[in-house]
C-alpha atoms as a PDB file:
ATOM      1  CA  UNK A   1     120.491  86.239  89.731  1.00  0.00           C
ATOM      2  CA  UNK A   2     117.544  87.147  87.220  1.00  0.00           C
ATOM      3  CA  UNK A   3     117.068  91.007  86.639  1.00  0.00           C
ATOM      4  CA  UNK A   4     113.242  90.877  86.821  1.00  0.00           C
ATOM      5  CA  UNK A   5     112.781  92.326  83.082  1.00  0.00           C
ATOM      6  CA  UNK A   6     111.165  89.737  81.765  1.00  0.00           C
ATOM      7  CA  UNK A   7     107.921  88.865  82.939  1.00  0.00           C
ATOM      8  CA  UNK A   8     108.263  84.985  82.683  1.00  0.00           C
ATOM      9  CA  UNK A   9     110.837  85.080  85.274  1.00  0.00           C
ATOM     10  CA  UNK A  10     108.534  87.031  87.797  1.00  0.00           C
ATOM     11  CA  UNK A  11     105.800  85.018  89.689  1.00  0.00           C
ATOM     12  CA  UNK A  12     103.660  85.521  92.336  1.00  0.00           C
ATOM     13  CA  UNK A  13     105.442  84.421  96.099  1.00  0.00           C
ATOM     14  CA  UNK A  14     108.580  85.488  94.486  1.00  0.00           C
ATOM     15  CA  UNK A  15     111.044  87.438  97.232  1.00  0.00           C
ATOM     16  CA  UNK A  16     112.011  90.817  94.964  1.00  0.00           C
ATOM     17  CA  UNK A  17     114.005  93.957  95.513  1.00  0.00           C
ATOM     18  CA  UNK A  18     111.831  96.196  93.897  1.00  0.00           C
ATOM     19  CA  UNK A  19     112.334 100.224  92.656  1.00  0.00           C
ATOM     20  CA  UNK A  20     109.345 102.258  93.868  1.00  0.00           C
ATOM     21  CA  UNK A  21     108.489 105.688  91.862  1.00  0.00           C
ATOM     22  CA  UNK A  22     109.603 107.923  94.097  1.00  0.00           C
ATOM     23  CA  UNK A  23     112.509 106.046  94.810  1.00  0.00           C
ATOM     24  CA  UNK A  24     113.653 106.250  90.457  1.00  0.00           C
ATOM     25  CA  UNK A  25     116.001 108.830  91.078  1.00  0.00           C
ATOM     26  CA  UNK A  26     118.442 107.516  93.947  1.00  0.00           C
ATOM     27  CA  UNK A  27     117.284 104.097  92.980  1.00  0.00           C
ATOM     28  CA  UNK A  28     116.557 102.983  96.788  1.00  0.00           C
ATOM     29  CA  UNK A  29     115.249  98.990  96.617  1.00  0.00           C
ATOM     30  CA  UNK A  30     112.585  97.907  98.545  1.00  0.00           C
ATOM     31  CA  UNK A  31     112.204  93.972  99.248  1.00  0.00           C
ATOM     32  CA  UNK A  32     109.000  92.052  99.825  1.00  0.00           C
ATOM     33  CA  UNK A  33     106.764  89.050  98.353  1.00  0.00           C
ATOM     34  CA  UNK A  34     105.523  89.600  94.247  1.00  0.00           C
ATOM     35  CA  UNK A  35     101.330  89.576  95.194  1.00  0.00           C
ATOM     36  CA  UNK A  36     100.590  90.049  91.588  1.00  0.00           C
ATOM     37  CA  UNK A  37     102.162  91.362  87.800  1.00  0.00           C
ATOM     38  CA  UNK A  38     100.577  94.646  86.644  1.00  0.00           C
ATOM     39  CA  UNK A  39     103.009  94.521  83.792  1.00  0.00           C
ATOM     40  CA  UNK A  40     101.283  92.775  80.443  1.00  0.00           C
ATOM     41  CA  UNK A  41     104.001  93.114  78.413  1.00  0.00           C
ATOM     42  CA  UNK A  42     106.521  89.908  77.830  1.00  0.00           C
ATOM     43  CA  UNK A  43     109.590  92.573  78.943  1.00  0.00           C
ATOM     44  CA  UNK A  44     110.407  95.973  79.999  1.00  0.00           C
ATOM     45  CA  UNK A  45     113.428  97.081  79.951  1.00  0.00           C
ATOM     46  CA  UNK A  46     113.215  98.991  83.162  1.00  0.00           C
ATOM     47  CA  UNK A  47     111.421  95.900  85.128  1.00  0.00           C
ATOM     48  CA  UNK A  48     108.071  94.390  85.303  1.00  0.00           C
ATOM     49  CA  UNK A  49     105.553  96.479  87.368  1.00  0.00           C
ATOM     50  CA  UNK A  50     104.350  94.236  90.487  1.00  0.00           C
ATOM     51  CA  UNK A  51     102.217  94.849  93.570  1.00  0.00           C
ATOM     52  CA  UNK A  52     104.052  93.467  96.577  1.00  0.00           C
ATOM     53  CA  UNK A  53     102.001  91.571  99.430  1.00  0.00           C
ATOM     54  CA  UNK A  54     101.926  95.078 101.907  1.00  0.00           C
ATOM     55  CA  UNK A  55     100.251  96.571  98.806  1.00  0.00           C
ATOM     56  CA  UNK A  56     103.069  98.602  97.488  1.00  0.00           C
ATOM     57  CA  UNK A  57     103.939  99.333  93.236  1.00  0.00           C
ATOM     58  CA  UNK A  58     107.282  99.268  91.917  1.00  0.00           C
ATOM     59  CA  UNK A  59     109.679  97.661  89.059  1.00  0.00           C
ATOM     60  CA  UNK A  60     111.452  94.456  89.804  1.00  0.00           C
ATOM     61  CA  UNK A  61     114.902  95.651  89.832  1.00  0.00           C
ATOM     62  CA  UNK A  62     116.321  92.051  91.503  1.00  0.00           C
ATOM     63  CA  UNK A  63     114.670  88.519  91.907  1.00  0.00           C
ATOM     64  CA  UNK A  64     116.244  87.544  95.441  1.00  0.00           C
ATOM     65  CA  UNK A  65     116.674  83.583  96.178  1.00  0.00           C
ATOM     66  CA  UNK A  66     114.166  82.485  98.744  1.00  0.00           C
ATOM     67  CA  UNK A  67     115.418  80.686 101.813  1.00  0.00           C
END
């Protein structure tokens, strides 16, 4: 399973588990479907920045295998 820190590995209609900002700090994932990369950067070593499909903002922490 990739780790989502490098952004070539990320695409859009990916299923992720995602960290959301005010989840940093117990680290509480959030799934859904990669809309778009707001990350520009070819890594970061905390996750790429995405905007899931229901509009939400968080770092890839997981890239999930799609059924």
């Amino acid at each position: 399973m990739k780790n989502g820190k490098t952004r070539a590995d990320v695409k859009p209609g990916m299923l992720v588990n995602i960290v959301l900002k005010k989840d940093q700090r117990t680290g509480i994932l959030t799934e859904g479907i990669v809309k778009n990369l707001l990350t520009s950067a070819p890594f970061h070593h905390r996750g790429i920045k995405v905007r899931l499909d229901d509009g939400q903002i968080g770092r890839v922490q997981e890239i999930l295998e799609e059924d």
